[in-house]
C-alpha atoms as a PDB file:
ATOM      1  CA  UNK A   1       6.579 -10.564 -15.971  1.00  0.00           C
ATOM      2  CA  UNK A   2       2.859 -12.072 -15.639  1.00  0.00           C
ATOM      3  CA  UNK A   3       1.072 -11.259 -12.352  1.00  0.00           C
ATOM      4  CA  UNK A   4      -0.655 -14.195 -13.557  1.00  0.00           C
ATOM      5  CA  UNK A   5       1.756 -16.921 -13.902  1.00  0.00           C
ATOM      6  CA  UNK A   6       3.266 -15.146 -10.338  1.00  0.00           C
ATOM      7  CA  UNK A   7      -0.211 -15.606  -9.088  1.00  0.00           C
ATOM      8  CA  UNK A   8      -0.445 -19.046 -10.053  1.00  0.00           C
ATOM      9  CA  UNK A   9       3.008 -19.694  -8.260  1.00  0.00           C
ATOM     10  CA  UNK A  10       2.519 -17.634  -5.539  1.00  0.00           C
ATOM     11  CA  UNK A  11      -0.898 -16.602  -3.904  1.00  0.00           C
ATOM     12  CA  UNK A  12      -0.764 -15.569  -1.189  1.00  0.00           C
ATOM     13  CA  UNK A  13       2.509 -13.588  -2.127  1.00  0.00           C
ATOM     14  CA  UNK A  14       1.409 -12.045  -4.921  1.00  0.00           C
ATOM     15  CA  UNK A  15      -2.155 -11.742  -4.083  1.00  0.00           C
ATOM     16  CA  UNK A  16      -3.874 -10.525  -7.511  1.00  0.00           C
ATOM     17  CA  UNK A  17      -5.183 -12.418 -10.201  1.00  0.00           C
ATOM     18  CA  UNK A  18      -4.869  -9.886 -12.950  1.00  0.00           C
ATOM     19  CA  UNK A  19      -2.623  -6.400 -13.122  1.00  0.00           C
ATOM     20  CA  UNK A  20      -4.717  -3.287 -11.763  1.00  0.00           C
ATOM     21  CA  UNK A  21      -6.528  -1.563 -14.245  1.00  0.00           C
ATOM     22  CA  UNK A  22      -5.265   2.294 -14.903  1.00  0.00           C
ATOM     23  CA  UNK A  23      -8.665   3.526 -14.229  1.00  0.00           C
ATOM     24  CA  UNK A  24      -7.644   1.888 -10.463  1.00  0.00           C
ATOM     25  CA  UNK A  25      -4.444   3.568 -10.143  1.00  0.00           C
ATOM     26  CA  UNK A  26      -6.239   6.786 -11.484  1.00  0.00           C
ATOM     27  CA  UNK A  27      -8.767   6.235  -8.303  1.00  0.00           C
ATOM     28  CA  UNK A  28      -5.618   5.193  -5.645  1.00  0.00           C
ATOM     29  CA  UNK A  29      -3.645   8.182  -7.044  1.00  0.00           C
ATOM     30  CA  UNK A  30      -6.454  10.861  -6.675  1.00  0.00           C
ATOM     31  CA  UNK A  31      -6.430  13.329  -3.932  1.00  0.00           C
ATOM     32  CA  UNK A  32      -4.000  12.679  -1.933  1.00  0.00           C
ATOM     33  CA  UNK A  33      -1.679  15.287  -2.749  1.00  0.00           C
ATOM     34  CA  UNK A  34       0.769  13.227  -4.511  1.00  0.00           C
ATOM     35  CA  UNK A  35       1.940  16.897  -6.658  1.00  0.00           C
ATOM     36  CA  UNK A  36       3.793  17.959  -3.082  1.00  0.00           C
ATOM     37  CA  UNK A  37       4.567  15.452  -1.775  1.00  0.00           C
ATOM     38  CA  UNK A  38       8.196  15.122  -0.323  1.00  0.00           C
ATOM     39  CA  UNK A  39       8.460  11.497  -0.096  1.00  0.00           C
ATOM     40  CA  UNK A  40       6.326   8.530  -0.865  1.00  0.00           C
ATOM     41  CA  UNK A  41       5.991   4.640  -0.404  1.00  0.00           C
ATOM     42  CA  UNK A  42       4.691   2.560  -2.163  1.00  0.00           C
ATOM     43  CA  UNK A  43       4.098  -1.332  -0.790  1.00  0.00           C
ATOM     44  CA  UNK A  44       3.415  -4.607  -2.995  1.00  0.00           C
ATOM     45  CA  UNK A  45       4.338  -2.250  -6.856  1.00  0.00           C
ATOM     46  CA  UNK A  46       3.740  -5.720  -8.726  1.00  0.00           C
ATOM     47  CA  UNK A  47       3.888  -4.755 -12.311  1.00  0.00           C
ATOM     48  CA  UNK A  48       4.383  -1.217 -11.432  1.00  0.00           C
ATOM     49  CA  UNK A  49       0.576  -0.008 -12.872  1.00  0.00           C
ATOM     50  CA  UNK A  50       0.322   2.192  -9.633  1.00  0.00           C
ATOM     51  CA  UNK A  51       4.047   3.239  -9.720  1.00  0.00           C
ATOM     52  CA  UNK A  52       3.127   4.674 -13.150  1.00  0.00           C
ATOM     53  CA  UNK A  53       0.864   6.349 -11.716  1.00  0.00           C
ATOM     54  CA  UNK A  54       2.256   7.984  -8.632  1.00  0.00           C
ATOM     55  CA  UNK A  55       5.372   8.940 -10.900  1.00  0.00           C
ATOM     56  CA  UNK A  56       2.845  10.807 -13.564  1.00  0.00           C
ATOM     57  CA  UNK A  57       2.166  13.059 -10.516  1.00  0.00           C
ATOM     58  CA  UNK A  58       5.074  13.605  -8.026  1.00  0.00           C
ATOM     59  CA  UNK A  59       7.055  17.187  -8.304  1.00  0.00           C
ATOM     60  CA  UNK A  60      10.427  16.883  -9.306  1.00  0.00           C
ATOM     61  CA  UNK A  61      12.989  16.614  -6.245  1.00  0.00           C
ATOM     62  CA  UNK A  62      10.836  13.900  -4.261  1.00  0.00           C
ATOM     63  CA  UNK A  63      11.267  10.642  -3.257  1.00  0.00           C
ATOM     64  CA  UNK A  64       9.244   7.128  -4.090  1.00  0.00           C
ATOM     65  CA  UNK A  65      10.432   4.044  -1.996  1.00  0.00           C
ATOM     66  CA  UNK A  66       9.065   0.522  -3.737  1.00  0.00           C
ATOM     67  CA  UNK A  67       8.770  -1.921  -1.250  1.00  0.00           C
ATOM     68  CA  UNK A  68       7.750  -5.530  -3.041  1.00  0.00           C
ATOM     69  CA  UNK A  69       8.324  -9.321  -1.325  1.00  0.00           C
ATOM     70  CA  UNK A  70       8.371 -11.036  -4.430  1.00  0.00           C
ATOM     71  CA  UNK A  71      11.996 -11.066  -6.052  1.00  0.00           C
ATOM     72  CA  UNK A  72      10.446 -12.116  -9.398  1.00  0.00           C
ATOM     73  CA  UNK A  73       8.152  -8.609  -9.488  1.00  0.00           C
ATOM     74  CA  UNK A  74      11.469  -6.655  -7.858  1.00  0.00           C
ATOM     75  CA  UNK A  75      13.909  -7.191 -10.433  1.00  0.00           C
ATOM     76  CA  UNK A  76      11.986  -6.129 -13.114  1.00  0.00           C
ATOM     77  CA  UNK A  77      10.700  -2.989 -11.253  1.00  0.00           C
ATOM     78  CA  UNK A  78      14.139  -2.543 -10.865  1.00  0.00           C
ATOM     79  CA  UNK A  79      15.257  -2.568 -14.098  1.00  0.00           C
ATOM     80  CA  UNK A  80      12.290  -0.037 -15.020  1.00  0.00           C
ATOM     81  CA  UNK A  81      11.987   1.906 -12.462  1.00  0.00           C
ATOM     82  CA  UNK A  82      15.446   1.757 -10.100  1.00  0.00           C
ATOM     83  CA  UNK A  83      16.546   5.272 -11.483  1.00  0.00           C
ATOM     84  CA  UNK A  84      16.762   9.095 -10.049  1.00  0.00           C
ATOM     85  CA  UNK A  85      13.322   9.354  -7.755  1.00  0.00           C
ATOM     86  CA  UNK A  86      12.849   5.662  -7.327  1.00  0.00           C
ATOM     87  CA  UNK A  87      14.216   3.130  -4.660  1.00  0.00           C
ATOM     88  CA  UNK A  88      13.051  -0.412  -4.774  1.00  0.00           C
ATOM     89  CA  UNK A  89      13.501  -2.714  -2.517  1.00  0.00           C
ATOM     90  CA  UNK A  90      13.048  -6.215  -2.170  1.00  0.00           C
ATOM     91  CA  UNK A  91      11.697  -7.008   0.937  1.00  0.00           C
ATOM     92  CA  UNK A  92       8.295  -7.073   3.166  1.00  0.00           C
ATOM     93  CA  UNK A  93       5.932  -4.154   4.186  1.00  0.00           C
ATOM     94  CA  UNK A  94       6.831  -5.495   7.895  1.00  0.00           C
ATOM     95  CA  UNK A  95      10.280  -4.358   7.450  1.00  0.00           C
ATOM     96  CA  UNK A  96       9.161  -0.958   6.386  1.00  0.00           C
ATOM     97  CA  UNK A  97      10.595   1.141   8.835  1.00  0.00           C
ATOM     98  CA  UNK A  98      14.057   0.003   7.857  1.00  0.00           C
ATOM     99  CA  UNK A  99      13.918   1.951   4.498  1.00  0.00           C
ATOM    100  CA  UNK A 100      12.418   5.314   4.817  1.00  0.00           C
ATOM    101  CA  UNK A 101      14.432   7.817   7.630  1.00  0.00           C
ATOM    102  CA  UNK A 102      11.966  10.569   7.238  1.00  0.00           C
ATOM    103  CA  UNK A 103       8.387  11.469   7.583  1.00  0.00           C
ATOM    104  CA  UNK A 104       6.372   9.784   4.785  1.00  0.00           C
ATOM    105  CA  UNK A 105       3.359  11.979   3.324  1.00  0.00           C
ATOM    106  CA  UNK A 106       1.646   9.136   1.154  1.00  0.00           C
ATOM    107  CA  UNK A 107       1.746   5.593   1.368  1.00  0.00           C
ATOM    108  CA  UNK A 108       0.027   3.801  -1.546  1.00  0.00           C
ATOM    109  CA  UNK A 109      -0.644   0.146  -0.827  1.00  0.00           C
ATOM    110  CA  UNK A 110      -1.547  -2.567  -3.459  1.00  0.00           C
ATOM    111  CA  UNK A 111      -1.019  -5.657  -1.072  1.00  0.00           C
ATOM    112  CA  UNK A 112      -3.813  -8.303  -0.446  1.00  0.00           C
ATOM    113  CA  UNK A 113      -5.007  -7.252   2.525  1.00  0.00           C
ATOM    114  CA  UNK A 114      -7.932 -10.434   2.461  1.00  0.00           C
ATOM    115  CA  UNK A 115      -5.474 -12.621   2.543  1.00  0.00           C
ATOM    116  CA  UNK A 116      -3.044 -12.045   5.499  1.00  0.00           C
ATOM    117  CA  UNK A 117      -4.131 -12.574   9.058  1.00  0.00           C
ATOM    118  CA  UNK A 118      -5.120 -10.511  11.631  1.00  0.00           C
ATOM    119  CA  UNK A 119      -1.886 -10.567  13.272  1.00  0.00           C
ATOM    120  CA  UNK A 120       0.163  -9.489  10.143  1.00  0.00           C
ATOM    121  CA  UNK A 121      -2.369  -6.769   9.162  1.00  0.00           C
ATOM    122  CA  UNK A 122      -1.479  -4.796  12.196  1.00  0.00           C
ATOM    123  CA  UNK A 123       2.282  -5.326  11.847  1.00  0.00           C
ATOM    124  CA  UNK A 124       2.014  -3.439   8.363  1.00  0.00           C
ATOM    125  CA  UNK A 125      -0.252  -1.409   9.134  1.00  0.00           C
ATOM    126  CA  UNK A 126       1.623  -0.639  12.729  1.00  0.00           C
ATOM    127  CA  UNK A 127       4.575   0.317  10.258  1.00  0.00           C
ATOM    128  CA  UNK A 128       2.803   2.404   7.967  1.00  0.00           C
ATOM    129  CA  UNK A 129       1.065   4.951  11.035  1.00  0.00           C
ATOM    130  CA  UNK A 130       4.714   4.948  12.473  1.00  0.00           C
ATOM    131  CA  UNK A 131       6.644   6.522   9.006  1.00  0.00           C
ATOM    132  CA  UNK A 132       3.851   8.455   7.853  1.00  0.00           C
ATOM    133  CA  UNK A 133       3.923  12.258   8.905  1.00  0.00           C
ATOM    134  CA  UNK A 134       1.207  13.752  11.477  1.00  0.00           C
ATOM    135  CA  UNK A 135      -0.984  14.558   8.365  1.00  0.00           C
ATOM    136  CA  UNK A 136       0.374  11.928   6.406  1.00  0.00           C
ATOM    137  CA  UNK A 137      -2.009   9.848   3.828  1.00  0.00           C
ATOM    138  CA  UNK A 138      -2.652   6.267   3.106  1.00  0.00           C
ATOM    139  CA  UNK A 139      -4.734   4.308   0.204  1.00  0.00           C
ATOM    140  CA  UNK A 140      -5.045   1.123  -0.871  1.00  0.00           C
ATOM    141  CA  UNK A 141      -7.784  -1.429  -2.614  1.00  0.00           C
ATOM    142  CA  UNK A 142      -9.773  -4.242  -2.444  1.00  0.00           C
ATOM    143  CA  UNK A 143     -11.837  -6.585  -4.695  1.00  0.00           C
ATOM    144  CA  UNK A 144     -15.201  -6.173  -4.248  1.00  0.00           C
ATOM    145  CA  UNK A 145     -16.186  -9.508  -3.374  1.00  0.00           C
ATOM    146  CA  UNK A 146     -14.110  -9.887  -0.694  1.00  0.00           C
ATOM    147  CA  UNK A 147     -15.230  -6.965   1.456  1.00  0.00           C
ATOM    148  CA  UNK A 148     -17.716  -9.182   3.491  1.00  0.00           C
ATOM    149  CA  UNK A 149     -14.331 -11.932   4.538  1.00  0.00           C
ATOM    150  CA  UNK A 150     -13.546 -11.669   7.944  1.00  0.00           C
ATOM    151  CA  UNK A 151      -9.949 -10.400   7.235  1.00  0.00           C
ATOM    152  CA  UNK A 152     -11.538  -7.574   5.046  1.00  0.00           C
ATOM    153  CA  UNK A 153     -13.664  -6.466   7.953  1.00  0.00           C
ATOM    154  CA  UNK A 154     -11.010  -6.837  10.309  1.00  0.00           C
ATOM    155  CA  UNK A 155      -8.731  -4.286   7.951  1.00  0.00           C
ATOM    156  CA  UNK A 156     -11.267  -2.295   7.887  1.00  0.00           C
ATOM    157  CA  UNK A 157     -11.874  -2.032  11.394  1.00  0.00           C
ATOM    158  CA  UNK A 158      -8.344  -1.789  11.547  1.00  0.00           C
ATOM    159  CA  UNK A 159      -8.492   1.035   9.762  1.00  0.00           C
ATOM    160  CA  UNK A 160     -10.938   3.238  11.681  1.00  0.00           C
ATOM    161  CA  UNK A 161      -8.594   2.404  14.695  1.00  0.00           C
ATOM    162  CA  UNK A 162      -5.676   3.908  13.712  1.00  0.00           C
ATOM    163  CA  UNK A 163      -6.672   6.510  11.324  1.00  0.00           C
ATOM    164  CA  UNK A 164      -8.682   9.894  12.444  1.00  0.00           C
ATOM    165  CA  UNK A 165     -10.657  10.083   8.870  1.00  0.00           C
ATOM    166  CA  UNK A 166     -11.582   6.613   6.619  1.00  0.00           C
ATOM    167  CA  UNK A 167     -13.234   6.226   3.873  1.00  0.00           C
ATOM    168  CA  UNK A 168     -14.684   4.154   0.768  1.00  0.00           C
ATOM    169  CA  UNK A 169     -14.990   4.864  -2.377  1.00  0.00           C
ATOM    170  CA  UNK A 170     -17.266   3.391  -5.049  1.00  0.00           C
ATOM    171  CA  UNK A 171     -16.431   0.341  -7.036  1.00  0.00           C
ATOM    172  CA  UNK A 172     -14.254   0.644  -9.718  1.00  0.00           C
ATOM    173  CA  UNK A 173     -15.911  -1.586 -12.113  1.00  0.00           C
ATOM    174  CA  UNK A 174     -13.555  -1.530 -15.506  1.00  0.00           C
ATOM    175  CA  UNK A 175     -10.984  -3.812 -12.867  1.00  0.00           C
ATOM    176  CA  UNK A 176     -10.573  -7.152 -13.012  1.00  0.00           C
ATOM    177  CA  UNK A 177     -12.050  -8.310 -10.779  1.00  0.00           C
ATOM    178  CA  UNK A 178     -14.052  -4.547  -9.481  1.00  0.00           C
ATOM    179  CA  UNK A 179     -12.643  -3.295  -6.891  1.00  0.00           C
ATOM    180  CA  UNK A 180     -12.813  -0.589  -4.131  1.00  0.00           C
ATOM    181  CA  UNK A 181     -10.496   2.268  -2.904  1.00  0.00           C
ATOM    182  CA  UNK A 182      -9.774   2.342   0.991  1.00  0.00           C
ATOM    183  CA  UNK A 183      -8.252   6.195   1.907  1.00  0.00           C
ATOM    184  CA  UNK A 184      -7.065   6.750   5.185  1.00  0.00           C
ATOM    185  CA  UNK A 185      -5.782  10.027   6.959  1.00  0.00           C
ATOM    186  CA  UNK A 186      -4.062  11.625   9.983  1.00  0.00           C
ATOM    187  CA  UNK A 187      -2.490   8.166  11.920  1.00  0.00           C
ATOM    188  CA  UNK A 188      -3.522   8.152  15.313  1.00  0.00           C
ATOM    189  CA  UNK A 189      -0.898   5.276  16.206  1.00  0.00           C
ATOM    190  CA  UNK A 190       2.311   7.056  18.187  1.00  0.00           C
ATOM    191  CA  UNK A 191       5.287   6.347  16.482  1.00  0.00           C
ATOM    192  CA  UNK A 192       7.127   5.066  19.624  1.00  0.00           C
ATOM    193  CA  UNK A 193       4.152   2.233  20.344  1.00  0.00           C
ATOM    194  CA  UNK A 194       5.699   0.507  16.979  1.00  0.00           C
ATOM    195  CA  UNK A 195       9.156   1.101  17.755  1.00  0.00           C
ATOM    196  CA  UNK A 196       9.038  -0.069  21.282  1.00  0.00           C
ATOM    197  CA  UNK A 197       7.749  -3.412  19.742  1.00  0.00           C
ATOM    198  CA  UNK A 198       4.067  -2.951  20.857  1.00  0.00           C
ATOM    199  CA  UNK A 199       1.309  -2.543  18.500  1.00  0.00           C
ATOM    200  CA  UNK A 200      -2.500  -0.900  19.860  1.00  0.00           C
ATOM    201  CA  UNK A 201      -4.956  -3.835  20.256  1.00  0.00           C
ATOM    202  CA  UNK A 202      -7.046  -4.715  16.796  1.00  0.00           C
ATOM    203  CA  UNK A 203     -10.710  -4.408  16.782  1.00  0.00           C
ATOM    204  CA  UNK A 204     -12.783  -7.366  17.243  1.00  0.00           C
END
């Protein structure tokens, strides 16, 4: 499957232009303890490049739950990937909660961020702080020239409200188009504020 052509059909579903480079998935897999972890999510796999990658490095016996929106990506994962460790699941990040029933330690995110509004940036994101264990670990990226869009600086901000440590690392520049690495740690956002169908106020 092209990300491409799925591009082409779909933007704002599918979000990138061109697969992530493995130098990316290298950065988005790096230090975030991936080797022992129990259980992992992954949202918007695409092609799987950053599956790949989180597979290469989880201990046998844990758990990596796929979430992607876009059926044509799915089934393919699926078919590749659908086996022993791996659960994938066609449906969005929003319905996140639905598919993991225990403390997540890393979730690795490769959805376009710059292209959702405010509104459903905090429903993921309000999903993502509620699965992910007390000292539980989230990355994701984003293309370089889009850090300065409002909905880039409102995920960032976003970011630094719900997470006790942020940070950004240097552009990746052998991706097409360069791109960033967002890592977040220790959620901030109770559990119960998502659940009770509330989500803390986003920073202006």
């Amino acid at each position: 499957m092209s990300i491409t052509r799925e591009f082409l059909r779909h933007p704002l579903l599918t979000g990138a232009i061109a697969p992530s480079s493995r130098r990316l998935a290298a950065e988005m897999t790096r230090g975030l303890g991936l080797e022992h972890a129990r259980t992992v999510v992954e949202l918007g796999p695409g092609t799987g490049v950053f599956t790949e990658a989180i597979l290469h490095r989880l201990r046998p016996g844990a758990r990596l739950v796929a979430v992607e929106l876009n059926e044509r990506l799915a089934t393919p994962l699926r078919e590749r990937y659908g086996r022993g460790p791996v659960t994938v699941v066609r449906d969005s990040a929003e319905a996140l909660m639905s598919y993991v029933d225990e403390p997540v330690d890393v979730v690795v995110s490769g959805l376009p961020w710059a292209a959702m509004t405010a509104a459903q940036q905090g429903r993921i994101l309000g999903q993502v702080t509620a699965v992910l264990s007390p000292e539980g670990r989230f990355t994701t990226f984003a293309y370089g020239y889009t850090a300065w869009t409002p909905p880039a600086r409102q995920f960032a901000a976003s970011l630094r409200q719900r997470f006790a440590v942020v940070t950004r690392g240097p552009l990746v520049w052998p991706n097409l188009p360069p791109a960033f690495v967002h890592r977040a740690a220790l959620p901030l956002v109770p559990a119960r504020e998502v659940r009770c169908g509330q989500s803390a106020p986003l920073a202006s």
